[in-house]
Protein backbone atom coordinates (compact mmCIF):
# COMPACT_ATOMS: atom_id res chain seq x y z
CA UNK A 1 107.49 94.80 76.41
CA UNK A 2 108.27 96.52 79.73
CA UNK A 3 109.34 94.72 82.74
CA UNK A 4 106.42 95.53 84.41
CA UNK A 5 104.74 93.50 82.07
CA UNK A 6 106.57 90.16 82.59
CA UNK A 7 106.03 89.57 86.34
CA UNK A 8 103.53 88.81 88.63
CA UNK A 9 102.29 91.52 91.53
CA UNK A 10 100.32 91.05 94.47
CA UNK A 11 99.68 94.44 96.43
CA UNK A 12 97.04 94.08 99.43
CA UNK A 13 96.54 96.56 101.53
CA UNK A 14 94.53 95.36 104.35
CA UNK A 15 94.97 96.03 107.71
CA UNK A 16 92.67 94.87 110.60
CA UNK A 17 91.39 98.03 112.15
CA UNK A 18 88.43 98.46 115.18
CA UNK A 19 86.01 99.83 112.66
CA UNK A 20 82.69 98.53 112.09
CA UNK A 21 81.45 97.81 108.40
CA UNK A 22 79.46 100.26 106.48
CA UNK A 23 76.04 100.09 106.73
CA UNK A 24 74.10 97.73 104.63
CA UNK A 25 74.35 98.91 101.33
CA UNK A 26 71.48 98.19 99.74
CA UNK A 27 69.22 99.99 102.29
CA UNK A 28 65.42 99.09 102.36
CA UNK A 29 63.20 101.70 101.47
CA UNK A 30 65.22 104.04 99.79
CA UNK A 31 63.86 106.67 97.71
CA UNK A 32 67.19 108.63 96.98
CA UNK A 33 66.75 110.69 93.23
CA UNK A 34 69.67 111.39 91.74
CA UNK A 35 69.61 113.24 87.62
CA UNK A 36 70.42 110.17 85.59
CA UNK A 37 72.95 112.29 83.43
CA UNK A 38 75.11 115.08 84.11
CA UNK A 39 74.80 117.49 80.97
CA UNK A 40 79.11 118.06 81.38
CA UNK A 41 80.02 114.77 80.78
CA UNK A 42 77.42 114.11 78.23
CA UNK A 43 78.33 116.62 75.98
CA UNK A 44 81.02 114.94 74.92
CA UNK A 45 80.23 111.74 74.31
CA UNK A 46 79.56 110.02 70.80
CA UNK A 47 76.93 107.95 70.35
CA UNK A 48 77.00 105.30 68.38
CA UNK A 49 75.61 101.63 67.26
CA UNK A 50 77.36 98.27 67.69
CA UNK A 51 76.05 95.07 66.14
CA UNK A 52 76.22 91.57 67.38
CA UNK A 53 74.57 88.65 66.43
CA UNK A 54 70.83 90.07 65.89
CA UNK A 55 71.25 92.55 68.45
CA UNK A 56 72.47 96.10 68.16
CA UNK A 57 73.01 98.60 71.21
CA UNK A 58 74.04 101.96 72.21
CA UNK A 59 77.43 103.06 73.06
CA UNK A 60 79.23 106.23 73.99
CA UNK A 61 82.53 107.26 72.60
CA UNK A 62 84.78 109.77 74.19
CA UNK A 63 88.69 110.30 73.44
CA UNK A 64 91.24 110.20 70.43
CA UNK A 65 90.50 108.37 67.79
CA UNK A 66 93.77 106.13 67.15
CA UNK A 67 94.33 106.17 70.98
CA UNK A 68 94.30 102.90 72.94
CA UNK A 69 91.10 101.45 74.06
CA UNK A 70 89.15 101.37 77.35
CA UNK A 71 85.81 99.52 77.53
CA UNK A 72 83.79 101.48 80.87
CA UNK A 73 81.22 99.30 82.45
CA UNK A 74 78.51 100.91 84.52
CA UNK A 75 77.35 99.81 88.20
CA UNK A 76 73.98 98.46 88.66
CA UNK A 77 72.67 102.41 88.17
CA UNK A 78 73.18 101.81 84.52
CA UNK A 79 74.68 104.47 82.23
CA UNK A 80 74.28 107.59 84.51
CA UNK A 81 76.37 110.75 85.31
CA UNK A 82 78.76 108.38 87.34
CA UNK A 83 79.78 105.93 84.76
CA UNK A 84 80.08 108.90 82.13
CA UNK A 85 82.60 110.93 84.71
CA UNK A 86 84.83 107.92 84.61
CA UNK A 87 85.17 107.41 80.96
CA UNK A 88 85.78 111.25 80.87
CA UNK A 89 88.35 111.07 83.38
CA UNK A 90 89.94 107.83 81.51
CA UNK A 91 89.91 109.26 78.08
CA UNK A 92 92.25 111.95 79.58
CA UNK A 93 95.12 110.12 81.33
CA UNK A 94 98.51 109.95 80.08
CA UNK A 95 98.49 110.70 76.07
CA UNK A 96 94.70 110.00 75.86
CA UNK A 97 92.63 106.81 75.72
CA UNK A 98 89.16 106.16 73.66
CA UNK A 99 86.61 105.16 76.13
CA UNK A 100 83.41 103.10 75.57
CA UNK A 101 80.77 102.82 77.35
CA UNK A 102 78.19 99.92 76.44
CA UNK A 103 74.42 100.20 77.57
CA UNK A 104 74.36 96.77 79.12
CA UNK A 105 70.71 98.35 80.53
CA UNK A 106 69.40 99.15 76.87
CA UNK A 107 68.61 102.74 77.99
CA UNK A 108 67.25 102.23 81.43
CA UNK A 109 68.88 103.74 84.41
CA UNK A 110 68.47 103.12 88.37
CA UNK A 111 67.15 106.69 89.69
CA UNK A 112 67.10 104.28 93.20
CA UNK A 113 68.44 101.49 94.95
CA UNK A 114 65.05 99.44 94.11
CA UNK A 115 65.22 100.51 90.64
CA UNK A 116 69.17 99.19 90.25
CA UNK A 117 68.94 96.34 92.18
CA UNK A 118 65.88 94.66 89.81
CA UNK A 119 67.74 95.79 86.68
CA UNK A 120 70.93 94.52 87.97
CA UNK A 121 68.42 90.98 88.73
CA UNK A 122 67.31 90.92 85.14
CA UNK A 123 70.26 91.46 83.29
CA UNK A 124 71.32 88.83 80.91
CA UNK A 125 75.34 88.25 82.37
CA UNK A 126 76.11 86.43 79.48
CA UNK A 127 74.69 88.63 76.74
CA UNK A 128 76.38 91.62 78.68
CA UNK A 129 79.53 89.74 77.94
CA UNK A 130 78.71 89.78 74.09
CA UNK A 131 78.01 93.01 74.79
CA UNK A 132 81.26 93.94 75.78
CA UNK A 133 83.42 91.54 73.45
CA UNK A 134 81.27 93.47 70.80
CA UNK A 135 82.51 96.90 71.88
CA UNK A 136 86.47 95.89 72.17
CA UNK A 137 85.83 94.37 68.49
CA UNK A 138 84.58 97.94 67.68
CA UNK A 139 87.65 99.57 69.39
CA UNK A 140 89.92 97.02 67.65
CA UNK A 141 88.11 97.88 64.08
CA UNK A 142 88.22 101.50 64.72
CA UNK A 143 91.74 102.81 66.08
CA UNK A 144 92.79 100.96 68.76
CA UNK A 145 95.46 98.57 68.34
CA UNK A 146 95.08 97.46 72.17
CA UNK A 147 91.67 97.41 74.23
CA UNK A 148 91.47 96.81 78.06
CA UNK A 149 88.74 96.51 79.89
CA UNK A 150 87.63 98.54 83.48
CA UNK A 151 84.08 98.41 85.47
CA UNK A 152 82.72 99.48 88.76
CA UNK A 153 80.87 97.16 90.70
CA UNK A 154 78.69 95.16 88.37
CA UNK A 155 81.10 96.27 85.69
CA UNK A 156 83.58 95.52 87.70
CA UNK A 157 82.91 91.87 87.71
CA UNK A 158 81.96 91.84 84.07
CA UNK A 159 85.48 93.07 83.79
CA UNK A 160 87.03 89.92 85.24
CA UNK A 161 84.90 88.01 83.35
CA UNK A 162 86.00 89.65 80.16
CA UNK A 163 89.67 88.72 80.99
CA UNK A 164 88.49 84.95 80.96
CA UNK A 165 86.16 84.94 78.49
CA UNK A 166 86.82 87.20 75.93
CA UNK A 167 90.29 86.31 74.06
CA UNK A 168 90.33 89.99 72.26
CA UNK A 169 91.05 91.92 75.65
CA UNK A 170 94.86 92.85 76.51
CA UNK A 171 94.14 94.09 80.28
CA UNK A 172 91.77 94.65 82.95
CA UNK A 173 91.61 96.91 85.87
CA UNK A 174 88.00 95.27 88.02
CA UNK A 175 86.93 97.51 91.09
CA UNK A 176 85.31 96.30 93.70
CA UNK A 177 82.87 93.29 91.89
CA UNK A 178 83.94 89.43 91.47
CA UNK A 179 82.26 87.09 88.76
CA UNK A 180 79.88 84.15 90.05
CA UNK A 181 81.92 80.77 89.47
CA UNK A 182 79.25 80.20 86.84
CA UNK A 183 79.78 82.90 84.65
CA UNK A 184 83.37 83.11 85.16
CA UNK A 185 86.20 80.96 86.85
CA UNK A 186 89.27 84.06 87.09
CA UNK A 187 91.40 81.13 87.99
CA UNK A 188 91.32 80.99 84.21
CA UNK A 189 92.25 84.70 83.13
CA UNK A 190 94.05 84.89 80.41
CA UNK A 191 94.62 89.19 80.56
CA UNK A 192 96.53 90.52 83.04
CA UNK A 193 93.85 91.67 85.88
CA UNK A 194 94.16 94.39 88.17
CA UNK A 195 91.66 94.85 90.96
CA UNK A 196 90.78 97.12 93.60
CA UNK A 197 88.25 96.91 96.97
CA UNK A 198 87.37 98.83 99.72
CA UNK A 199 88.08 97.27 102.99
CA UNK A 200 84.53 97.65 104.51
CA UNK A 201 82.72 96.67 101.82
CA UNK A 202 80.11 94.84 102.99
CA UNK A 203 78.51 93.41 99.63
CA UNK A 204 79.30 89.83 101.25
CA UNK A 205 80.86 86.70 98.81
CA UNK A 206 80.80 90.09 95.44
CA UNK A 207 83.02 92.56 96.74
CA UNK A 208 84.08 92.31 100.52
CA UNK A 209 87.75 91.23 101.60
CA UNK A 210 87.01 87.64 101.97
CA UNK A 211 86.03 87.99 98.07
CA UNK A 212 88.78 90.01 97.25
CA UNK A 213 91.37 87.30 98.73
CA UNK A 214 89.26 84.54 97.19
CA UNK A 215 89.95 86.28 93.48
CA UNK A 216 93.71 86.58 94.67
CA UNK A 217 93.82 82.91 95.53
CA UNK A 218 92.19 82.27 91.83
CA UNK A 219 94.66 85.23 90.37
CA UNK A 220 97.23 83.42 91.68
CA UNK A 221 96.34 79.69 89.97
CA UNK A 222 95.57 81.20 86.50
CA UNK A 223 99.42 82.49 85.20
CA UNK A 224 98.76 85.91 84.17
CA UNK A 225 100.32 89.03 85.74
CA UNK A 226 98.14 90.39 88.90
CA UNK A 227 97.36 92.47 91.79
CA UNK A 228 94.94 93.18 94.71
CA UNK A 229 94.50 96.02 96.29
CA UNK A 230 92.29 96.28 99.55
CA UNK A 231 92.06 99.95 100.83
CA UNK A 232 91.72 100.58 104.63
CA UNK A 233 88.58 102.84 105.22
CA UNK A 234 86.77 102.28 102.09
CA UNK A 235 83.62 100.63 101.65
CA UNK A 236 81.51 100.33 98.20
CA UNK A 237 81.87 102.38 95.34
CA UNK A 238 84.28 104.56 96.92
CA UNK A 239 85.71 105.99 93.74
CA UNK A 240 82.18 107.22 93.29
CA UNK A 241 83.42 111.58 94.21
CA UNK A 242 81.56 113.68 91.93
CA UNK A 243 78.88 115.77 93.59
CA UNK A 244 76.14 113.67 92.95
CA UNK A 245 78.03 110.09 93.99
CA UNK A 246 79.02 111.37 97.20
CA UNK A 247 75.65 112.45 97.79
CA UNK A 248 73.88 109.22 96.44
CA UNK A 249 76.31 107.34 98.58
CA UNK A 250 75.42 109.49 101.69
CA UNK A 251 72.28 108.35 101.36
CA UNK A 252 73.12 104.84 101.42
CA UNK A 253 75.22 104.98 104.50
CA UNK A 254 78.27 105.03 102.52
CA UNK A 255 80.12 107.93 104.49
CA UNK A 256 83.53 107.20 104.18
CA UNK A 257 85.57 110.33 102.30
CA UNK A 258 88.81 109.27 101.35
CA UNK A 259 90.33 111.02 98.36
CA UNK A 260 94.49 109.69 98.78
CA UNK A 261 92.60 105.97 98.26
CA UNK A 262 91.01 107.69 95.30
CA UNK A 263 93.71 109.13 94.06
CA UNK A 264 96.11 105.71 94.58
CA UNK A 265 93.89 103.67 93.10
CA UNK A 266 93.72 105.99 90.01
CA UNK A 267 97.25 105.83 89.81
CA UNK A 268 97.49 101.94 89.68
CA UNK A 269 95.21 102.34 87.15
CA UNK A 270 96.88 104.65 85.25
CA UNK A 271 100.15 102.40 85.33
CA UNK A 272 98.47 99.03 84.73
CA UNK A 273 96.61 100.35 81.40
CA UNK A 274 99.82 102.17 80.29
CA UNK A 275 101.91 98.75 80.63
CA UNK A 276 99.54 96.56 79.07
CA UNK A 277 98.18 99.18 76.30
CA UNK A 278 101.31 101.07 75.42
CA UNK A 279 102.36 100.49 71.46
């Protein structure tokens, strides 16, 4: 095991600044139409079936086949061009992960904020988290002799709850989305958990800073190896850069361009999965 491995990090970032917080996010009205897939990414995705219990759902599998696993858990949007970018981008780092993307949504997908935010309402949490301890069973049964877990917003908090509640996962990397206390207490992760948030979010008690220093305070009382990292700048979704995020968070009144808090927060990534994953 490598050192980095055997201690505990905390990392945050914030600093008070005279800026204002991002516009509300979910913004009333909003009609925004975004293509629910981008044909690139798609492409090269497998799809497949996983079973469990009585229920069997769609995945997609991109990557090597004995590589390490990643489980990559959409936002509220559901399994769109976004989501698909980031397992792409994932399955390429270092000497190659196998991504997998569950469709927590069952095939729907959020084309606007109305449309995400009342599948996002009826989603079954804790059947998404069978979901997901499902798909790093699949990983485990297929190749991958360690699976971590990563999400963005929603996922992102299904992430954290993974790392308490599902035994089977070896790390997590959450960004930007905290667990209710009833799904999920992190004070009682038992993966290591690696999170990231934008400093403006304004997604109040899920994903602003007072959140993200709750989930420290909890990171802190549960044992395993952490960190938190608050970017200055950043509001929601921030990691969102493809053509079509940027745009779709333009229309939201997410403005803020940052690509160095991109960029950092990939690299965190990066050395978080290769610690915990590694042979």
């Amino acid at each position: 095991m490598v050192a980095c491995c055997s201690r505990i990090i905390t990392k945050t970032l914030f600093k008070p600044t005279a800026l204002g917080l991002a516009r509300t996010l979910y913004t009333s009205g909003s009609t925004l139409q975004v293509r629910s897939m981008a044909d690139s990414a798609s492409s090269q995705f497998k799809k497949i079936q996983i079973q469990r219990d009585d229920t069997t759902f769609d995945a997609y599998v991109v990557g090597q086949e004995n590589a390490p696993g990643i489980v990559v858990l959409q936002e509220w949007w559901g399994v769109d061009f976004e989501i698909k970018n980031h397992a792409l981008k994932i399955s390429q780092f270092d000497t190659g992960y196998k991504a997998l993307i569950p469709d927590l949504y069952r095939g729907k997908v959020g084309l606007d904020v109305a449309e995400a935010q009342h599948l996002m309402d009826g989603l079954d949490w804790q059947g998404a988290v069978k979901d997901i301890h499902a798909s790093v069973n699949w990983l485990k049964a297929n190749g991958s002799q360690k699976v971590g877990v990563t999400g963005f917003c929603m996922g992102g908090a299904l992430s954290i709850a993974s790392s308490v509640l599902i035994p089977e996962v070896d790390a997590v990397v959450a960004f930007y989305g905290v667990p209710s206390s009833e799904l999920a207490d992190p004070a009682h992760a038992k993966a290591p958990v690696q999170s990231h948030f934008g400093e403006l979010d304004n997604f109040v008690g899920f994903s602003d800073v007072t959140a993200a220093k709750a989930l420290e305070e909890k990171l802190k009382t549960s044992g395993v190896p952490y960190e938190v990292h608050i970017y200055p700048g950043s509001a929601h979704a921030f990691m969102n850069r493809s053509p079509d995020g940027v745009k779709r968070r333009k229309g939201m009144g997410l403005a803020d361009e940052d690509e160095a808090a991109v960029e950092l927060a990939w690299s965190r990534f990066r050395s978080w999965m290769s610690c915990y994953l590694s042979p």
